[in-house]
N, C-alpha and C. Protein backbone atom coordinates (compact mmCIF):
# COMPACT_ATOMS: atom_id res chain seq x y z
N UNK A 1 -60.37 -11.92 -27.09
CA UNK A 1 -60.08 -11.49 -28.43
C UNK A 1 -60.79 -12.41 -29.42
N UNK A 2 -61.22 -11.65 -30.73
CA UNK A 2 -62.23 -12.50 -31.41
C UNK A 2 -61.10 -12.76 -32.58
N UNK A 3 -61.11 -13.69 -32.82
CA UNK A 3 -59.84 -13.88 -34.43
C UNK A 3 -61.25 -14.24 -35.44
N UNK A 4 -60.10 -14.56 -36.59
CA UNK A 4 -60.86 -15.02 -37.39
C UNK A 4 -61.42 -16.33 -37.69
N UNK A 5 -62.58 -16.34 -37.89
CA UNK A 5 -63.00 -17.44 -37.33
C UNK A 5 -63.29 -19.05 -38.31
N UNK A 6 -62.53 -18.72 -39.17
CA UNK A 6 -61.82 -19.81 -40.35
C UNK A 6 -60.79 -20.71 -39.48
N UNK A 7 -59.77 -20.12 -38.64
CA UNK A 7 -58.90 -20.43 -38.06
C UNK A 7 -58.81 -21.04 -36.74
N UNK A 8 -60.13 -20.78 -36.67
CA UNK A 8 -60.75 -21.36 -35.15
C UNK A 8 -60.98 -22.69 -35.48
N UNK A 9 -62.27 -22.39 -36.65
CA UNK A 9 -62.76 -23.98 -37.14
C UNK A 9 -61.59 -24.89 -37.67
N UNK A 10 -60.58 -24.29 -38.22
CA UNK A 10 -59.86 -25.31 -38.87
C UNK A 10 -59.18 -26.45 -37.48
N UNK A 11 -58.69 -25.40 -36.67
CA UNK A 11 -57.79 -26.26 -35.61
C UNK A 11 -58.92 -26.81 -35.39
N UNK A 12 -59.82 -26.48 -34.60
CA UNK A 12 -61.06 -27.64 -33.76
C UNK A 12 -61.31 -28.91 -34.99
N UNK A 13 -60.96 -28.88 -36.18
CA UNK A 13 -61.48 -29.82 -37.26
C UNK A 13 -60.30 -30.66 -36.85
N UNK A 14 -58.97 -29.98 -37.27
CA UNK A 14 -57.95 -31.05 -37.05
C UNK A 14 -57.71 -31.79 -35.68
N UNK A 15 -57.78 -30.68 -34.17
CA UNK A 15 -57.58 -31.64 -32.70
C UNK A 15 -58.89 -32.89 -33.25
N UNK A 16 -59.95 -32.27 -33.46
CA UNK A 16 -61.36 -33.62 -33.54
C UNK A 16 -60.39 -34.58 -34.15
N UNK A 17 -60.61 -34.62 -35.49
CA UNK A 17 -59.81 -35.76 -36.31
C UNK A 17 -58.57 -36.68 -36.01
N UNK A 18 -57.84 -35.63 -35.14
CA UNK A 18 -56.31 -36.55 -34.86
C UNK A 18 -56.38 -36.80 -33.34
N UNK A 19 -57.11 -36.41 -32.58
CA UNK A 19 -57.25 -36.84 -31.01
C UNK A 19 -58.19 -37.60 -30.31
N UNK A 20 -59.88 -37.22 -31.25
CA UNK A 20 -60.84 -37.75 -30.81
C UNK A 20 -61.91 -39.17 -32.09
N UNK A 21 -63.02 -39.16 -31.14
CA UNK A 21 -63.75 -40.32 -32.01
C UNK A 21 -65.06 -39.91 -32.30
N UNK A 22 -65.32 -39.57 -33.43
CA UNK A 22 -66.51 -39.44 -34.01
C UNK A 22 -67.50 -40.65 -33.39
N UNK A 23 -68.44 -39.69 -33.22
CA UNK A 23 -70.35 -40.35 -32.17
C UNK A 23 -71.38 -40.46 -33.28
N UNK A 24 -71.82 -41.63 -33.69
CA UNK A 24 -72.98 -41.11 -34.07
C UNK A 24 -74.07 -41.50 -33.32
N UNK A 25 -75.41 -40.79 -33.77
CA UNK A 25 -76.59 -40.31 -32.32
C UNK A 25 -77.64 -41.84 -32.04
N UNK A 26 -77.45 -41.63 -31.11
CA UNK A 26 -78.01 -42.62 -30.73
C UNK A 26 -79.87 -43.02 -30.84
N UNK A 27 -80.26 -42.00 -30.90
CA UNK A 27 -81.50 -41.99 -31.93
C UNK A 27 -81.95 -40.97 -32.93
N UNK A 28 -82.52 -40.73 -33.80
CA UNK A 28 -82.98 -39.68 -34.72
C UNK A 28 -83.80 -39.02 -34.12
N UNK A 29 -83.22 -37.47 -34.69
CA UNK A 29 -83.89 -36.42 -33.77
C UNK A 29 -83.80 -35.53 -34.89
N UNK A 30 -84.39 -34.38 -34.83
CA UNK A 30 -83.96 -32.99 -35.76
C UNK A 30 -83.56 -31.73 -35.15
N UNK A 31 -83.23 -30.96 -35.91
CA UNK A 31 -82.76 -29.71 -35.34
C UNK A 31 -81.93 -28.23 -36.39
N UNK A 32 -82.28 -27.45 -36.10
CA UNK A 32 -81.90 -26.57 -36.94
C UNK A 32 -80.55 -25.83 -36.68
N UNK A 33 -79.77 -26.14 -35.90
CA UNK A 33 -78.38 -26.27 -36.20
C UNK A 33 -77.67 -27.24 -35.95
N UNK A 34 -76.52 -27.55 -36.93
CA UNK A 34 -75.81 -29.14 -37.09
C UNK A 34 -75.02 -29.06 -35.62
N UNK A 35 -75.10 -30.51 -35.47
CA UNK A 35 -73.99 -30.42 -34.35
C UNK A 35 -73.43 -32.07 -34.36
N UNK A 36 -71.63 -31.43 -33.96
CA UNK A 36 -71.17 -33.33 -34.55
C UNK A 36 -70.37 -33.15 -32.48
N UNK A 37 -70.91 -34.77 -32.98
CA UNK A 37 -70.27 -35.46 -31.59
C UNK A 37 -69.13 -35.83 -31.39
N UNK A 38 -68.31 -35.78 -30.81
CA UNK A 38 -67.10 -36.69 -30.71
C UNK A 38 -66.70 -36.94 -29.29
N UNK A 39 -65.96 -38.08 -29.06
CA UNK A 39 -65.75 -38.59 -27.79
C UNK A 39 -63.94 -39.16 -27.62
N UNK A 40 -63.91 -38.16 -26.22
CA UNK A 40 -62.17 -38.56 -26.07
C UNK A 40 -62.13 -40.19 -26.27
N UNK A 41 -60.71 -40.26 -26.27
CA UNK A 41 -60.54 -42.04 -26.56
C UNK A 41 -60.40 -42.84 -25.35
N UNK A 42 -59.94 -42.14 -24.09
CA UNK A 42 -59.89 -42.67 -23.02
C UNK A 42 -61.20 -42.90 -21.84
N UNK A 43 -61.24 -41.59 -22.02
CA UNK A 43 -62.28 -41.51 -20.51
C UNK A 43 -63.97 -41.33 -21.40
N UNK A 44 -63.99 -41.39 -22.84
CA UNK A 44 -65.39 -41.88 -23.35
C UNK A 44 -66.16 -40.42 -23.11
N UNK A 45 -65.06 -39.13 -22.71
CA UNK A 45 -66.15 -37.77 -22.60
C UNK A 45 -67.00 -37.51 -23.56
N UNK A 46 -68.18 -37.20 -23.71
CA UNK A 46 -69.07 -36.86 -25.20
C UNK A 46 -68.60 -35.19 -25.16
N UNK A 47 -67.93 -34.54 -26.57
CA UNK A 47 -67.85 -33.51 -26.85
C UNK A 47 -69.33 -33.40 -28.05
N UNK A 48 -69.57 -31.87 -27.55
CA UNK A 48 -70.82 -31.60 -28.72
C UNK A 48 -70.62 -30.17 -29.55
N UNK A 49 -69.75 -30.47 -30.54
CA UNK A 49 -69.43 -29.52 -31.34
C UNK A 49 -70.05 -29.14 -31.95
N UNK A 50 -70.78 -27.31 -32.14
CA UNK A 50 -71.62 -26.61 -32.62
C UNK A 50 -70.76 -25.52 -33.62
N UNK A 51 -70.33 -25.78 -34.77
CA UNK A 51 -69.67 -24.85 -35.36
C UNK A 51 -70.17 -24.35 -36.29
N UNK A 52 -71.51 -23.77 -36.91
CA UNK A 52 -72.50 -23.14 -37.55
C UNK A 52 -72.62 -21.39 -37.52
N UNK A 53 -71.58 -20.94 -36.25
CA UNK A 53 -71.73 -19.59 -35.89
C UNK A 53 -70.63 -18.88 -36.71
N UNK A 54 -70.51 -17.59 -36.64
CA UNK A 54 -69.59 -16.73 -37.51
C UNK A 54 -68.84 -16.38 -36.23
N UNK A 55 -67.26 -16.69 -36.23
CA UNK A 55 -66.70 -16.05 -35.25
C UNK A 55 -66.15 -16.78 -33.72
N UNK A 56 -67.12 -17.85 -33.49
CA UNK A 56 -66.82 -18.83 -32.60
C UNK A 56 -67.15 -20.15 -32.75
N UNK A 57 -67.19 -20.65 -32.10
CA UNK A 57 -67.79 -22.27 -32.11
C UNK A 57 -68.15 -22.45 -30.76
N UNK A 58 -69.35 -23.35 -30.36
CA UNK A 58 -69.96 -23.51 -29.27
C UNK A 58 -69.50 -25.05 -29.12
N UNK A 59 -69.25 -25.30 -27.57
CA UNK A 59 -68.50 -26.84 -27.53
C UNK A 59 -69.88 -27.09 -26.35
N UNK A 60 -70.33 -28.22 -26.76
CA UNK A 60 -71.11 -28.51 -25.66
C UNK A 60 -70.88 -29.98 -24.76
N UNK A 61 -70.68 -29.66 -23.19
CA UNK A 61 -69.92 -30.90 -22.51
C UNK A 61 -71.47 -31.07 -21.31
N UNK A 62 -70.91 -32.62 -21.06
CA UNK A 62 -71.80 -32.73 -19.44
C UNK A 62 -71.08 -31.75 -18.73
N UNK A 63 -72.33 -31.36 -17.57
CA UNK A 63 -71.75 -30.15 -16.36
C UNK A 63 -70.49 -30.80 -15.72
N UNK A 64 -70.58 -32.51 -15.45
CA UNK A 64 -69.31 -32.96 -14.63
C UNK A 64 -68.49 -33.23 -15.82
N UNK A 65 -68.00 -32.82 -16.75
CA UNK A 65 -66.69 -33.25 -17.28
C UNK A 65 -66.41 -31.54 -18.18
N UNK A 66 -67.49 -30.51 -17.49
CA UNK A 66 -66.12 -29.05 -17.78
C UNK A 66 -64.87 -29.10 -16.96
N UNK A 67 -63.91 -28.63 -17.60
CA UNK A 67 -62.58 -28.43 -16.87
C UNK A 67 -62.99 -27.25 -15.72
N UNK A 68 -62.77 -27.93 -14.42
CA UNK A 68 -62.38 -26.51 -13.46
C UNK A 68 -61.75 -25.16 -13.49
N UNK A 69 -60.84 -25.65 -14.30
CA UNK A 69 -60.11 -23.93 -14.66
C UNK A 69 -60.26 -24.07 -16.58
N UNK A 70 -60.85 -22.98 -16.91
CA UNK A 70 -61.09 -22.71 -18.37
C UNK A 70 -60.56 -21.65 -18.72
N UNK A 71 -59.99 -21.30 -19.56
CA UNK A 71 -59.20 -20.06 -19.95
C UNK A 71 -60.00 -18.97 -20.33
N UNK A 72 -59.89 -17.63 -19.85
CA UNK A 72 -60.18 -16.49 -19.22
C UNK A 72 -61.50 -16.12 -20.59
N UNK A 73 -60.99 -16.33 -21.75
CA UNK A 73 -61.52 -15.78 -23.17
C UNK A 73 -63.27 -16.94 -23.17
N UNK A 74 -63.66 -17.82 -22.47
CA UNK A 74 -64.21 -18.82 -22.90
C UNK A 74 -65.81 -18.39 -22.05
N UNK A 75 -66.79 -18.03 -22.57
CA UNK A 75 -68.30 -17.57 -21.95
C UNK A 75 -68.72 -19.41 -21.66
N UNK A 76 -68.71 -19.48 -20.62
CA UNK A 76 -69.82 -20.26 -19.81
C UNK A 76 -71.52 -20.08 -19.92
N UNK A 77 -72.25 -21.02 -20.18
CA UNK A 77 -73.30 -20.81 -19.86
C UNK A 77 -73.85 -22.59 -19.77
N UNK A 78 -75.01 -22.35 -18.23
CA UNK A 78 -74.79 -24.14 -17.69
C UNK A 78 -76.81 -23.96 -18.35
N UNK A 79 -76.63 -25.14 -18.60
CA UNK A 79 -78.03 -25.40 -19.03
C UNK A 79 -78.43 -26.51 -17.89
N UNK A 80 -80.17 -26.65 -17.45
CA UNK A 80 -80.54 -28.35 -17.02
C UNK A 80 -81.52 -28.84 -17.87
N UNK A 81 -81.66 -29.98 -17.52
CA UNK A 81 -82.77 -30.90 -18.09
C UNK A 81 -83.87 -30.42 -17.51
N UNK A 82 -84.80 -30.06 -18.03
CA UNK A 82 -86.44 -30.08 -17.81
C UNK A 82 -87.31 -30.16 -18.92
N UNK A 83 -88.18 -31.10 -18.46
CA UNK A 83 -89.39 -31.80 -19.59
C UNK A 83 -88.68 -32.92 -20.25
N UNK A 84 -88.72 -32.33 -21.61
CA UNK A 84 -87.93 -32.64 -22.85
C UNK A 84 -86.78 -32.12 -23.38
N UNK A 85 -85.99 -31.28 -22.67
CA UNK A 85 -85.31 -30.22 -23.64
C UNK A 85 -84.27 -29.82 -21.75
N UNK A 86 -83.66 -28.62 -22.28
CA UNK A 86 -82.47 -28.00 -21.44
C UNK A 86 -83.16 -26.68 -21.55
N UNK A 87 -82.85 -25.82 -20.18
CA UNK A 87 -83.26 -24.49 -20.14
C UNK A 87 -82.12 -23.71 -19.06
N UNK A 88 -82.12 -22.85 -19.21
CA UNK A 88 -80.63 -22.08 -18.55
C UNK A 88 -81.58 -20.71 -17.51
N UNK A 89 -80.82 -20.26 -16.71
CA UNK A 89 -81.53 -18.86 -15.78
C UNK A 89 -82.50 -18.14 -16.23
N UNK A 90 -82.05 -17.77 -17.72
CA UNK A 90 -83.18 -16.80 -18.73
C UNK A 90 -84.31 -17.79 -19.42
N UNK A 91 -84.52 -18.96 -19.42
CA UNK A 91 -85.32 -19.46 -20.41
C UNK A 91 -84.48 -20.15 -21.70
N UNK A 92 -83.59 -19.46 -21.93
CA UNK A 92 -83.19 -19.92 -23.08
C UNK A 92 -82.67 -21.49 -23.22
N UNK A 93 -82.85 -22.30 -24.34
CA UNK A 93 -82.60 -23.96 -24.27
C UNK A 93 -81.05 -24.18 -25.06
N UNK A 94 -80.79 -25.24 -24.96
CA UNK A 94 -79.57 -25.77 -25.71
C UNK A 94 -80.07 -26.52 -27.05
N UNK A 95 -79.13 -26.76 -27.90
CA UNK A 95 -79.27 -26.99 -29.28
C UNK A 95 -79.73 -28.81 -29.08
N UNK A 96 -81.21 -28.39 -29.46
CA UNK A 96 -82.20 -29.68 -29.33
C UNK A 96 -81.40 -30.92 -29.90
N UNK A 97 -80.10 -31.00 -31.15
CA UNK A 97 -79.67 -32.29 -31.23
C UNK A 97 -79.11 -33.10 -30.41
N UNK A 98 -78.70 -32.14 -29.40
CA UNK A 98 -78.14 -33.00 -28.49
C UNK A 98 -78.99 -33.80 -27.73
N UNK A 99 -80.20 -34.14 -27.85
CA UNK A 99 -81.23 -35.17 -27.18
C UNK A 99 -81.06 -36.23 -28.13
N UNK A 100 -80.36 -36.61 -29.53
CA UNK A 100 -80.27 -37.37 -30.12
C UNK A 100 -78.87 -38.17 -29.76
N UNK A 101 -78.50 -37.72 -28.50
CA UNK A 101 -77.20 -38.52 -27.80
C UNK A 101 -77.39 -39.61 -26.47
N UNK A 102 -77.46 -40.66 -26.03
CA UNK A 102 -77.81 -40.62 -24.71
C UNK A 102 -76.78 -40.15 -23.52
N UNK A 103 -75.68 -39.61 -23.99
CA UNK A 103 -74.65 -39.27 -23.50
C UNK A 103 -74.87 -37.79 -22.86
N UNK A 104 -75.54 -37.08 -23.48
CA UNK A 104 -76.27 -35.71 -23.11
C UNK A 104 -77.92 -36.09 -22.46
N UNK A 105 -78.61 -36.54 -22.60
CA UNK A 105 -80.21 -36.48 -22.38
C UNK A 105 -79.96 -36.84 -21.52
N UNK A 106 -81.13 -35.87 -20.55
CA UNK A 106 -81.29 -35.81 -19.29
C UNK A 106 -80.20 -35.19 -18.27
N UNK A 107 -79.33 -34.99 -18.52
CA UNK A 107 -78.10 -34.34 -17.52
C UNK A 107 -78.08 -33.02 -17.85
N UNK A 108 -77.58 -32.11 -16.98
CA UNK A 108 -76.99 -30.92 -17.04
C UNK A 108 -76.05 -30.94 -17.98
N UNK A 109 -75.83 -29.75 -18.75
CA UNK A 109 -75.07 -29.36 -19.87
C UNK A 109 -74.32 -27.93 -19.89
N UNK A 110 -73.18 -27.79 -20.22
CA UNK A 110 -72.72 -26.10 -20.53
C UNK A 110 -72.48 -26.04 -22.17
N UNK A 111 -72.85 -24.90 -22.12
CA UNK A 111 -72.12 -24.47 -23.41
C UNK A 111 -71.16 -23.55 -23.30
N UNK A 112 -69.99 -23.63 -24.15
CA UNK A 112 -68.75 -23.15 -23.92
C UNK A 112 -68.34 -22.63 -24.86
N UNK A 113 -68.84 -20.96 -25.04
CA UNK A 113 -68.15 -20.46 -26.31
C UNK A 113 -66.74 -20.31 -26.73
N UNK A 114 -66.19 -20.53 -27.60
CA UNK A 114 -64.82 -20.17 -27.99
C UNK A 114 -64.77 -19.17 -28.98
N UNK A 115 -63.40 -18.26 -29.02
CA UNK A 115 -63.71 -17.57 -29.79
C UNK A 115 -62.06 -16.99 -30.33
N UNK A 116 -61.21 -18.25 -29.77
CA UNK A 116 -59.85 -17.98 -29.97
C UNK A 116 -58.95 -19.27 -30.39
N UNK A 117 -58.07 -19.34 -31.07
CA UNK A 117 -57.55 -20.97 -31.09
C UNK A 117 -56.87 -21.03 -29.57
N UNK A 118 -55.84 -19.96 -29.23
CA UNK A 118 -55.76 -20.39 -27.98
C UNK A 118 -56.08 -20.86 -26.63
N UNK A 119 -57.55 -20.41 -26.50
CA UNK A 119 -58.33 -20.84 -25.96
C UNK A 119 -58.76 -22.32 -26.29
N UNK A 120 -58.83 -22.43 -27.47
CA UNK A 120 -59.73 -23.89 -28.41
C UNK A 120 -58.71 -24.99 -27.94
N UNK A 121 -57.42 -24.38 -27.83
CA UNK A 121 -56.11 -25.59 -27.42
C UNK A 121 -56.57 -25.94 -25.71
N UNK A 122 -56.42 -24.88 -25.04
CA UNK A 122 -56.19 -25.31 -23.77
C UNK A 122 -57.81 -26.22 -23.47
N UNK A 123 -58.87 -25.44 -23.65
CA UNK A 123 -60.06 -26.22 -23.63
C UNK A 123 -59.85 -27.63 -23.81
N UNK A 124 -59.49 -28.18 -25.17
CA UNK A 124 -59.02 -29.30 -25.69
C UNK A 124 -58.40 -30.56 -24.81
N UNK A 125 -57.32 -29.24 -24.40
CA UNK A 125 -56.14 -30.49 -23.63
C UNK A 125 -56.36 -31.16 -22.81
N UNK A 126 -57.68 -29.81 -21.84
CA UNK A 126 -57.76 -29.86 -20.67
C UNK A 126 -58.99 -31.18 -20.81
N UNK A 127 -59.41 -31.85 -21.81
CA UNK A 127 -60.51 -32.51 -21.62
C UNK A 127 -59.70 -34.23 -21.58
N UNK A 128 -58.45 -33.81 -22.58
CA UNK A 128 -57.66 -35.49 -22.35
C UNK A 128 -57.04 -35.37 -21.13
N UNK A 129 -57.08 -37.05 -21.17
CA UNK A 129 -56.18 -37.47 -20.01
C UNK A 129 -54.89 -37.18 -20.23
């Protein structure tokens, strides 16, 4: 189910702010959509929050720290490292800022659409300890 997607961003603004720790990038890079970092407080996961879209928000994690079970509403798609950049089955790449992390460069990556708060919660939880 697609809600509205004011309501999506707001919760993902507030879990970021009251659960996690703002990243900043570890070198300068550019890119034509924003994307903010944040990192759980315990286990140091890099979250790569892409919220520029109408309707969802794209969360981007390393391949080893997606949750095994993700709630039913949430599109998967795994990207790898090749060259310079990430490329997925079709060709298509991941959002080039994330090479301005060293927490992302070079590793496998998913992107994880959301497109529900309920979904946005369990995703969330499932990333703290």
């Amino acid at each position: 189910m697609i809600e509205d997607g004011t309501a999506l961003k707001v919760f993902f603004r507030l879990f970021l702010q009251d659960r996690m720790e703002p990243v900043l990038p570890d070198h300068v890079t550019s890119g034509k959509v924003p994307l903010e970092v944040w990192r759980t407080p315990e286990k140091r996961r890099a979250v790569g929050m892409e919220m520029g879209h109408e309707g969802l928000v794209n969360v981007w994690l390393i391949g080893l720290n997606v949750p095994r079970v993700l709630p039913a509403g949430v599109e998967v798609v795994k990207k790898r490292w090749k060259g310079q950049g990430w490329t997925d089955d079709v060709g298509k790449g991941a959002n080039s800022n994330l090479s301005g992390y060293d927490a992302f460069r070079t590793h496998p990556v998913s992107r994880l659409a959301v497109t529900n708060v309920e979904d946005a919660r369990a995703l969330m939880e499932g990333l703290l300890p």
